[in-house]
PDB file of N, CA and C in Angstrom:
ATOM      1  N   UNK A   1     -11.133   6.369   0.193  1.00  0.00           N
ATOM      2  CA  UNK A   1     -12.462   5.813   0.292  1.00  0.00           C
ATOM      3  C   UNK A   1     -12.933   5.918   1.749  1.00  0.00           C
ATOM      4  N   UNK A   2     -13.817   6.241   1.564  1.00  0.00           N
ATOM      5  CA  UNK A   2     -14.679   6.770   3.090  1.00  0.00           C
ATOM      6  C   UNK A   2     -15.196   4.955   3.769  1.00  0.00           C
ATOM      7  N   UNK A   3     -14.251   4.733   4.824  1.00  0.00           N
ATOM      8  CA  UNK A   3     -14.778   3.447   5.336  1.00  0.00           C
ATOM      9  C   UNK A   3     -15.847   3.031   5.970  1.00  0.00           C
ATOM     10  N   UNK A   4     -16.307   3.869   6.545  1.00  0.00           N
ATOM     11  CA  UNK A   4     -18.025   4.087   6.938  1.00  0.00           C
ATOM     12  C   UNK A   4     -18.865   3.652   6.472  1.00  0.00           C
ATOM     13  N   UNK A   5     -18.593   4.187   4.970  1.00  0.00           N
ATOM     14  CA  UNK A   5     -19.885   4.062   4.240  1.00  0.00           C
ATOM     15  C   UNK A   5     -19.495   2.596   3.230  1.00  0.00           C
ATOM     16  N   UNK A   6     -18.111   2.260   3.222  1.00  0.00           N
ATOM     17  CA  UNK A   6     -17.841   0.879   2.573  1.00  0.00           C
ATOM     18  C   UNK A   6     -18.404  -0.347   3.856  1.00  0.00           C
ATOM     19  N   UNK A   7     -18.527   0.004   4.618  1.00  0.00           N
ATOM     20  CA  UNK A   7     -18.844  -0.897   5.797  1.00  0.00           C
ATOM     21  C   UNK A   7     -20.382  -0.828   5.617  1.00  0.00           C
ATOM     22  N   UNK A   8     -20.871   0.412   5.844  1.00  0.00           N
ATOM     23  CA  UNK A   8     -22.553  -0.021   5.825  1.00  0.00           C
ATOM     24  C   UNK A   8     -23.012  -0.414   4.217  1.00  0.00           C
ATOM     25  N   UNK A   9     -22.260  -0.263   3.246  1.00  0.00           N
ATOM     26  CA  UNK A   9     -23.167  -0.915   2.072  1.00  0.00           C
ATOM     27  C   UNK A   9     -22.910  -2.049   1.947  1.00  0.00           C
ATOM     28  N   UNK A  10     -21.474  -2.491   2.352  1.00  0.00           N
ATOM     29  CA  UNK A  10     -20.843  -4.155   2.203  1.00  0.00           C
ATOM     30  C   UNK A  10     -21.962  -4.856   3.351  1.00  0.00           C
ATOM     31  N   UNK A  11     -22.042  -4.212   4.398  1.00  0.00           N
ATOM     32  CA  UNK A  11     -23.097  -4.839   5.408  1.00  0.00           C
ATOM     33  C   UNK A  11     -24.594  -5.065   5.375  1.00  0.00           C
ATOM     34  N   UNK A  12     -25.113  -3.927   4.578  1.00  0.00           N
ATOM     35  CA  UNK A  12     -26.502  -3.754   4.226  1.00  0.00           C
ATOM     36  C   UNK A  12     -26.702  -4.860   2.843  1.00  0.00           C
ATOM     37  N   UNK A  13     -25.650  -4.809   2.204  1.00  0.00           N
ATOM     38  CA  UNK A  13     -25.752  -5.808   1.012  1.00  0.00           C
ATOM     39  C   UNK A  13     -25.587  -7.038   1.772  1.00  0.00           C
ATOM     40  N   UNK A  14     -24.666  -7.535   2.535  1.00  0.00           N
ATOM     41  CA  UNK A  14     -25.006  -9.196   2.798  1.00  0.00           C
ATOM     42  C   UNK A  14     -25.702  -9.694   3.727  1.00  0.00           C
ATOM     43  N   UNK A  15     -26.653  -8.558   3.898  1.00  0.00           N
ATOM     44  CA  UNK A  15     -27.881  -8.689   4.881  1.00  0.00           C
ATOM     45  C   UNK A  15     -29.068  -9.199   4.234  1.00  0.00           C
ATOM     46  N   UNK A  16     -29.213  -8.415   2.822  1.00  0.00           N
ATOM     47  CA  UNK A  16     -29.835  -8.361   1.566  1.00  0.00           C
ATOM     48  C   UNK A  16     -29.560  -9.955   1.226  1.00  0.00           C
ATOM     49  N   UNK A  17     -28.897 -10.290   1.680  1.00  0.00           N
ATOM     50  CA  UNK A  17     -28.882 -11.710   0.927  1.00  0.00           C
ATOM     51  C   UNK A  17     -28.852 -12.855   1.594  1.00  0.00           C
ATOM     52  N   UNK A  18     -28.899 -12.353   3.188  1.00  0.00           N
ATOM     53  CA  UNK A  18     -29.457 -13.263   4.272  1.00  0.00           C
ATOM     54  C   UNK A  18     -27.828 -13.834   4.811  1.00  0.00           C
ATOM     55  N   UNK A  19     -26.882 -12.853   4.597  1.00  0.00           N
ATOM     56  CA  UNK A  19     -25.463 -13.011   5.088  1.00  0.00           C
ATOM     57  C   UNK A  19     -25.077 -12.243   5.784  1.00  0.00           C
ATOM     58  N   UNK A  20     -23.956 -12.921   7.030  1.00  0.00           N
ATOM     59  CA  UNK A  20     -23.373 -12.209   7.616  1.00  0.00           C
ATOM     60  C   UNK A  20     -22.421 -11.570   6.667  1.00  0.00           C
ATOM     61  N   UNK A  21     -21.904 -10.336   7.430  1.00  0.00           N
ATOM     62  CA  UNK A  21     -20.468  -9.904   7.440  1.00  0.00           C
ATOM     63  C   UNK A  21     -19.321 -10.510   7.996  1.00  0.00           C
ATOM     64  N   UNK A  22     -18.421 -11.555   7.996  1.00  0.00           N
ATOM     65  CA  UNK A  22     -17.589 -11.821   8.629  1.00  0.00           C
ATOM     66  C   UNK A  22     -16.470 -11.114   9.350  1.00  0.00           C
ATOM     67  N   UNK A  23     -16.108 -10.280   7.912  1.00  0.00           N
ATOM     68  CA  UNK A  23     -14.419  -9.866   8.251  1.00  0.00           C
ATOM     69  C   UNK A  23     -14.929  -8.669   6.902  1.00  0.00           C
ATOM     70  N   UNK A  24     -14.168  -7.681   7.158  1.00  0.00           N
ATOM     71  CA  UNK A  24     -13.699  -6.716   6.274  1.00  0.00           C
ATOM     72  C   UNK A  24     -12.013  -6.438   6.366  1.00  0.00           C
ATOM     73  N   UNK A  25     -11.212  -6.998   5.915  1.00  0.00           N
ATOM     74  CA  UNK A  25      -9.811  -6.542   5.518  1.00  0.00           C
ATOM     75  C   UNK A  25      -9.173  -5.318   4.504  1.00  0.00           C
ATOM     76  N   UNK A  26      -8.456  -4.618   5.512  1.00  0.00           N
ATOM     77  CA  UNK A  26      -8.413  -2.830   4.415  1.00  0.00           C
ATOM     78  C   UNK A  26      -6.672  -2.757   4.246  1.00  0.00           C
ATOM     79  N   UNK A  27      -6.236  -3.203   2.832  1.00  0.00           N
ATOM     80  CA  UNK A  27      -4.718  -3.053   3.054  1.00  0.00           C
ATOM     81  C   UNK A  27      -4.705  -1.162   2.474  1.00  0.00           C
ATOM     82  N   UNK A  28      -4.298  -0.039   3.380  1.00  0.00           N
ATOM     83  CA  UNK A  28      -4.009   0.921   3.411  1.00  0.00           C
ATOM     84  C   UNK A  28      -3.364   1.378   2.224  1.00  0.00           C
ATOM     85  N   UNK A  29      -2.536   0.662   1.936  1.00  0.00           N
ATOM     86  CA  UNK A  29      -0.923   0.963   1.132  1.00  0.00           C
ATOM     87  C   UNK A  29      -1.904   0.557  -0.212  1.00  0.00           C
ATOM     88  N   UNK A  30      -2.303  -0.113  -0.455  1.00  0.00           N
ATOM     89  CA  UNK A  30      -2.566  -0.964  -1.923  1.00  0.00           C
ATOM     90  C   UNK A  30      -4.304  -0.796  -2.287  1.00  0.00           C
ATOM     91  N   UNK A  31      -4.872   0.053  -1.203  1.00  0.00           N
ATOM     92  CA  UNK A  31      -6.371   0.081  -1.415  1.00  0.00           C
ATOM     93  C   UNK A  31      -7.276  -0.701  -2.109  1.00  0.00           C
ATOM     94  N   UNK A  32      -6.664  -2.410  -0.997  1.00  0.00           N
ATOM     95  CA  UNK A  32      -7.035  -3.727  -1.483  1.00  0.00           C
ATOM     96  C   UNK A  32      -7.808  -4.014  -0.471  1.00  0.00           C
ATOM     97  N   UNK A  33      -9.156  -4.272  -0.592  1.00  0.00           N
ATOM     98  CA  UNK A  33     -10.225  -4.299   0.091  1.00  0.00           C
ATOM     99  C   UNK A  33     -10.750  -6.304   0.119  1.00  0.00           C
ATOM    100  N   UNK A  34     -10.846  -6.636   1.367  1.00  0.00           N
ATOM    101  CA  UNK A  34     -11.008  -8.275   1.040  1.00  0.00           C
ATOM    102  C   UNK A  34     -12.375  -8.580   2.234  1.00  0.00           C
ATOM    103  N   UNK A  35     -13.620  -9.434   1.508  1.00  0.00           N
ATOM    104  CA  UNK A  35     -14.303  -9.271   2.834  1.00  0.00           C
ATOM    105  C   UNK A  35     -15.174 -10.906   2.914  1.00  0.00           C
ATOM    106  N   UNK A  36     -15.476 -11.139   3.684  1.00  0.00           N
ATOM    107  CA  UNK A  36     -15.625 -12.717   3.934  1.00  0.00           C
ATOM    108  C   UNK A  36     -16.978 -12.654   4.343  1.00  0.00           C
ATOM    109  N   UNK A  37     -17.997 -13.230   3.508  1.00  0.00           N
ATOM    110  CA  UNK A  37     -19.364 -13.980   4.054  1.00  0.00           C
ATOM    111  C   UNK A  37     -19.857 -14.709   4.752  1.00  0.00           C
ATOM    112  N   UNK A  38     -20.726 -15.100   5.538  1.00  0.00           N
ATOM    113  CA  UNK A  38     -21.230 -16.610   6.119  1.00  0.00           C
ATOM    114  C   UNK A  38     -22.920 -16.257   6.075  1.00  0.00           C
ATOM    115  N   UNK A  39     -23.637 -17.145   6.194  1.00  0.00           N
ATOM    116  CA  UNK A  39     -24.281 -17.559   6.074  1.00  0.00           C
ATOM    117  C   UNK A  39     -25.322 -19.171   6.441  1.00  0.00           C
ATOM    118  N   UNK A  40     -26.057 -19.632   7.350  1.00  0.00           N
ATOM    119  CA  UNK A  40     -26.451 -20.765   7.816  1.00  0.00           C
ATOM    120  C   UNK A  40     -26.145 -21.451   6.649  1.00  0.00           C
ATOM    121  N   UNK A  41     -25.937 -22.814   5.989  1.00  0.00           N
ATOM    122  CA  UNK A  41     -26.071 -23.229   5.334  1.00  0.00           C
ATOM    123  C   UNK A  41     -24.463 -23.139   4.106  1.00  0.00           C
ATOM    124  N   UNK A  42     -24.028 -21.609   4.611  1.00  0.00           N
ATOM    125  CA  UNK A  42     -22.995 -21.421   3.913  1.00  0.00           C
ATOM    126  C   UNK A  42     -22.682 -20.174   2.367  1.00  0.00           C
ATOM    127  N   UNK A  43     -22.484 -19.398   2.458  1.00  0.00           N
ATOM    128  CA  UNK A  43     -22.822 -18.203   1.605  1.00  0.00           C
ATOM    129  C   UNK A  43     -22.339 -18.824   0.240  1.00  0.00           C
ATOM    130  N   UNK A  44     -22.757 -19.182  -0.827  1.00  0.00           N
ATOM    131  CA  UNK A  44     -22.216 -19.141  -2.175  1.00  0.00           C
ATOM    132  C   UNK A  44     -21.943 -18.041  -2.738  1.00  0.00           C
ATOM    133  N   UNK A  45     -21.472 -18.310  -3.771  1.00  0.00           N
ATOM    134  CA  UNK A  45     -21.089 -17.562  -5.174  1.00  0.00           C
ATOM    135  C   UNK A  45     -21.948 -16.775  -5.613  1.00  0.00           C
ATOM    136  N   UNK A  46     -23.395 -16.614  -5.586  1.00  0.00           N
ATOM    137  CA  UNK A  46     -24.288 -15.861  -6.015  1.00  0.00           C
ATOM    138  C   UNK A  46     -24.360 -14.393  -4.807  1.00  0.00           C
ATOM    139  N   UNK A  47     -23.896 -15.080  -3.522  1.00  0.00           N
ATOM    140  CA  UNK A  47     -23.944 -13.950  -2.466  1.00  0.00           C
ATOM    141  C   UNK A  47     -23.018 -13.460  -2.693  1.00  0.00           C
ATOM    142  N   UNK A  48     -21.234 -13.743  -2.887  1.00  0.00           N
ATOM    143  CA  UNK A  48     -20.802 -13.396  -3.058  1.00  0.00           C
ATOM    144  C   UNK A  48     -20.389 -11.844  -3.927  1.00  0.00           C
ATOM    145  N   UNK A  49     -20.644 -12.555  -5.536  1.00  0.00           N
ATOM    146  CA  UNK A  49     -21.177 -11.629  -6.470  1.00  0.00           C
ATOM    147  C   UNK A  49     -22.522 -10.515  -6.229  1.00  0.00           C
ATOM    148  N   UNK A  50     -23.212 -10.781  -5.511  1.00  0.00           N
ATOM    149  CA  UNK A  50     -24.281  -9.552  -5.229  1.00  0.00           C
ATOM    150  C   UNK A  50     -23.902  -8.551  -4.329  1.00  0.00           C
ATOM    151  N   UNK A  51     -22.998  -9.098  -3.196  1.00  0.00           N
ATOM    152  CA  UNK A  51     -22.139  -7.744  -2.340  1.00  0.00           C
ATOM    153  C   UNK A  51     -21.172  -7.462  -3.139  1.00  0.00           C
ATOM    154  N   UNK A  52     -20.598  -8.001  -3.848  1.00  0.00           N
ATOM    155  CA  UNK A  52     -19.403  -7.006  -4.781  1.00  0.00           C
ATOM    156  C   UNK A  52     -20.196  -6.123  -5.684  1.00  0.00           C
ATOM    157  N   UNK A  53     -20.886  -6.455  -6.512  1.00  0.00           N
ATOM    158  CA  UNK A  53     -21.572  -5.742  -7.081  1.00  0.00           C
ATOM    159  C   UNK A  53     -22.087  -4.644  -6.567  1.00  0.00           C
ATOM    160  N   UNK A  54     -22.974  -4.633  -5.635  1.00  0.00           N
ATOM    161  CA  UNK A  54     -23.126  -3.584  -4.397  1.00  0.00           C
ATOM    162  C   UNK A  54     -22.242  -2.556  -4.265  1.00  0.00           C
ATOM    163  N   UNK A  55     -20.895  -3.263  -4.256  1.00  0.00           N
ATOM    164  CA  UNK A  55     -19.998  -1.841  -3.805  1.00  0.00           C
ATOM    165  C   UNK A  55     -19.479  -1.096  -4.791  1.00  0.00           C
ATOM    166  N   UNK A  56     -19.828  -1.408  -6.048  1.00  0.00           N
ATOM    167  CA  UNK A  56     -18.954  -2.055  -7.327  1.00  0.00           C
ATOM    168  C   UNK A  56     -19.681  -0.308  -7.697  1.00  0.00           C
ATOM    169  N   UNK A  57     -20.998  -0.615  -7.300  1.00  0.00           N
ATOM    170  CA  UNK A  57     -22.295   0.303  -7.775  1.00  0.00           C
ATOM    171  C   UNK A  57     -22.295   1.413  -7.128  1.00  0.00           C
ATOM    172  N   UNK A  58     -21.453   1.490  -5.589  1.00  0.00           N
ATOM    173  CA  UNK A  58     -21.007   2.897  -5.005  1.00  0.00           C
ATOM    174  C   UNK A  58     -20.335   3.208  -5.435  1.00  0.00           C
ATOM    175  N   UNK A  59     -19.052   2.502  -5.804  1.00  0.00           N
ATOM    176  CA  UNK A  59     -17.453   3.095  -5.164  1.00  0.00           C
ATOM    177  C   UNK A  59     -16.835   2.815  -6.728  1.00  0.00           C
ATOM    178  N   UNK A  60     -16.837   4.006  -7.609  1.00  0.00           N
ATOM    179  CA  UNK A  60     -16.314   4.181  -8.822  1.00  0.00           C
ATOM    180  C   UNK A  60     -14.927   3.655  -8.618  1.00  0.00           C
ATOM    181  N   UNK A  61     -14.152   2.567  -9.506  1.00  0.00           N
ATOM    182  CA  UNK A  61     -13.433   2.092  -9.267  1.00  0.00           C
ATOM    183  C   UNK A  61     -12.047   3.365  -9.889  1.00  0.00           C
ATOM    184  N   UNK A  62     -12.381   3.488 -10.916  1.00  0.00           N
ATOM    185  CA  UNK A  62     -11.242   4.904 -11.700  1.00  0.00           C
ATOM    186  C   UNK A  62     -11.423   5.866 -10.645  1.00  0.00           C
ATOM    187  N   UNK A  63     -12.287   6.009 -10.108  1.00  0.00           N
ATOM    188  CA  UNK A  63     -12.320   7.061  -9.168  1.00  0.00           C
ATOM    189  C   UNK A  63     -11.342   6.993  -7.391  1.00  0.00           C
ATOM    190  N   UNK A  64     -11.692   6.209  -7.558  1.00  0.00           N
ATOM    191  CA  UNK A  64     -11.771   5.696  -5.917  1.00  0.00           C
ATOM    192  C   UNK A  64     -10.033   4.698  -5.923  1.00  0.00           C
ATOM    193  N   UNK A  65     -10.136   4.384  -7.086  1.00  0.00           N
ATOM    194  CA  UNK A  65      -8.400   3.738  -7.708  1.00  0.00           C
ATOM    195  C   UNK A  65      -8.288   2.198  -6.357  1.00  0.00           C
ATOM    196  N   UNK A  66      -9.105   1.528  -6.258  1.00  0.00           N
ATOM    197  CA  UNK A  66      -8.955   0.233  -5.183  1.00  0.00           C
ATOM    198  C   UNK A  66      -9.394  -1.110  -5.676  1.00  0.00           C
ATOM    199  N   UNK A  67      -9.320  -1.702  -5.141  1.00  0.00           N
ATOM    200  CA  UNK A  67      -9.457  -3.325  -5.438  1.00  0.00           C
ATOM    201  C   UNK A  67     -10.169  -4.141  -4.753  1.00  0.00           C
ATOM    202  N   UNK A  68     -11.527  -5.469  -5.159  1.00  0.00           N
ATOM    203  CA  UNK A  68     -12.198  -5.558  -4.277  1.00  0.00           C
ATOM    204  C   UNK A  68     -12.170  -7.453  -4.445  1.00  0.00           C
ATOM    205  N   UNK A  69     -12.211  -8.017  -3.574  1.00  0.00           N
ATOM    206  CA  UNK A  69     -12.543  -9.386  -2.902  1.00  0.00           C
ATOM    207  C   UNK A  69     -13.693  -9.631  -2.043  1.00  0.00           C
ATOM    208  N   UNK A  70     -14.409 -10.965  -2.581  1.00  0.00           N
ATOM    209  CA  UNK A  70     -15.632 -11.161  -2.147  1.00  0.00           C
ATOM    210  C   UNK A  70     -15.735 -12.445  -1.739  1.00  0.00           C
ATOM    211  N   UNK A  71     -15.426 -13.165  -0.388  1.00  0.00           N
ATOM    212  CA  UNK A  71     -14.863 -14.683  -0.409  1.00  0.00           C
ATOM    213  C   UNK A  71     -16.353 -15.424   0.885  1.00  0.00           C
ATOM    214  N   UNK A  72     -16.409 -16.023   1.285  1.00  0.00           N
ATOM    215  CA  UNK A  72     -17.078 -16.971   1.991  1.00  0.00           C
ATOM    216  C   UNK A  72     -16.328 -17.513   3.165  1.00  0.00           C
ATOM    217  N   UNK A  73     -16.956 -17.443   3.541  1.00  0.00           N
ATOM    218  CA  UNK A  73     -16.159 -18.325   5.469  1.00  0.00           C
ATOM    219  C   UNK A  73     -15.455 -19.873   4.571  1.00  0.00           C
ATOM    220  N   UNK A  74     -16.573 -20.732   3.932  1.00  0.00           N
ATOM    221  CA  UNK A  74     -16.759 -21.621   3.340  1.00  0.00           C
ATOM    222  C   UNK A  74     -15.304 -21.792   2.408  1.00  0.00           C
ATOM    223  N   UNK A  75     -15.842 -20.798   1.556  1.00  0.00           N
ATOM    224  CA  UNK A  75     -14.509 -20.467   0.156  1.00  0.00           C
ATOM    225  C   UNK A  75     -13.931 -19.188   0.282  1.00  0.00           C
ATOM    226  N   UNK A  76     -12.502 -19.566  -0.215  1.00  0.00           N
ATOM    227  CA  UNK A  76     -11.703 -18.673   0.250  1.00  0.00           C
ATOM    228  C   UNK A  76     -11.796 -17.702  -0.637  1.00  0.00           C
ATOM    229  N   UNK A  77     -11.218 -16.508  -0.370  1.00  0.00           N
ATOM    230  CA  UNK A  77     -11.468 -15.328  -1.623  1.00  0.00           C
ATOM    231  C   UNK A  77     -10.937 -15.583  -2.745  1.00  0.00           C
ATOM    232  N   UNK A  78      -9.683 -16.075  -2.775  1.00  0.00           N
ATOM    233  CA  UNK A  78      -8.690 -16.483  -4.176  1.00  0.00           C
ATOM    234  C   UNK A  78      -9.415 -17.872  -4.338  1.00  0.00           C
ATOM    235  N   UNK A  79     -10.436 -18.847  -3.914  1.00  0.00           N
ATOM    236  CA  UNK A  79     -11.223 -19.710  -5.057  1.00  0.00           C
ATOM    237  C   UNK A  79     -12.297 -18.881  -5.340  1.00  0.00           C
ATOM    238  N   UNK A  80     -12.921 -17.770  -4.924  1.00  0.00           N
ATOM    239  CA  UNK A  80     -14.278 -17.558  -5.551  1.00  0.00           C
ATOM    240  C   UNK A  80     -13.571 -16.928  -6.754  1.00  0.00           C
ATOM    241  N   UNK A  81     -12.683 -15.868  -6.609  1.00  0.00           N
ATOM    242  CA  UNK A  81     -12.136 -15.578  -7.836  1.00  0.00           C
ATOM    243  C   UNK A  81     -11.664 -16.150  -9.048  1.00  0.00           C
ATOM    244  N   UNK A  82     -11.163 -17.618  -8.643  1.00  0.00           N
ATOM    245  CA  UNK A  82     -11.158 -18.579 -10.023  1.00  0.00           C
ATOM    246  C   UNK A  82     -12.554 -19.231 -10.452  1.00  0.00           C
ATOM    247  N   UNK A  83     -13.199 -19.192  -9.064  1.00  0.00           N
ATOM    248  CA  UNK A  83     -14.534 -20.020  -9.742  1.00  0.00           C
ATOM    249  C   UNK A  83     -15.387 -18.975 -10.546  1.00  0.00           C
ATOM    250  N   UNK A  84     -15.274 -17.468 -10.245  1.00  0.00           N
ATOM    251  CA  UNK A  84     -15.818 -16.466 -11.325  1.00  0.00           C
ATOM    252  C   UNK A  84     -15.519 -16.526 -12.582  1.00  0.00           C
ATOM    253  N   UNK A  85     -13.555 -16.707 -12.813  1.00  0.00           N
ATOM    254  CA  UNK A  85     -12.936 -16.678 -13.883  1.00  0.00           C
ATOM    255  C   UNK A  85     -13.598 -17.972 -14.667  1.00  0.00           C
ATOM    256  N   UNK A  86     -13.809 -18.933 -14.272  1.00  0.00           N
ATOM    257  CA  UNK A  86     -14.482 -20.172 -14.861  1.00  0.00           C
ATOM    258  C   UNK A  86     -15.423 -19.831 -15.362  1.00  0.00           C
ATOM    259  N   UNK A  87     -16.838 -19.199 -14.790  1.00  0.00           N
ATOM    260  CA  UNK A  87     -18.017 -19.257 -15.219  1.00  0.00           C
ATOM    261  C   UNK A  87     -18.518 -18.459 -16.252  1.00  0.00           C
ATOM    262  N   UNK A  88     -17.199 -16.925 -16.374  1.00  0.00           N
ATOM    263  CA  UNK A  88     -16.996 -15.720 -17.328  1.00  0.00           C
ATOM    264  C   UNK A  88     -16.412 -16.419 -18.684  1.00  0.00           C
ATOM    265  N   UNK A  89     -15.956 -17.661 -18.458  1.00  0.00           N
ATOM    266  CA  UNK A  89     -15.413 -18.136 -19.804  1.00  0.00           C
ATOM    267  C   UNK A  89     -15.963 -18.804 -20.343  1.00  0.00           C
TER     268      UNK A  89
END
């Protein structure tokens, strides 16, 4: 995966939603991608989900074979992921 361009859409998307970029984390070996929001006030779950989606919408996942995390300064990546699993059920 071309990191360039995972950086400017993850960035252009949580700009789009009035969020910083915090952190982008790239595990090499496991093409496990983890990236952290903020926001005045505090980035929720809706920001969250709109930059994953974002990348979701570049970066063919069968294709590209990687894994993606979408967490908040606020909330950590492994609660937004249960609080997704909650709201999908």
């Amino acid at each position: 995966m071309e990191r360039q361009k995972f950086e400017q859409i993850a960035s252009a998307a949580a700009q789009e939603r009035g969020c910083t970029l915090v952190e982008i984390l790239f595990n090499d070996d496991d093409n496990v991608f983890e990236l952290t929001l903020d926001k005045e006030g505090g980035a929720d779950l809706e920001d969250c989900e709109a930059v994953h989606r974002a990348i979701l919408s570049a970066f063919d996942r069968d294709v590209e074979d990687y894994s993606l995390t979408v967490g908040s300064a606020g909330i950590s990546a492994e609660e937004a992921d249960e609080l997704l699993k909650t709201i999908k059920d």
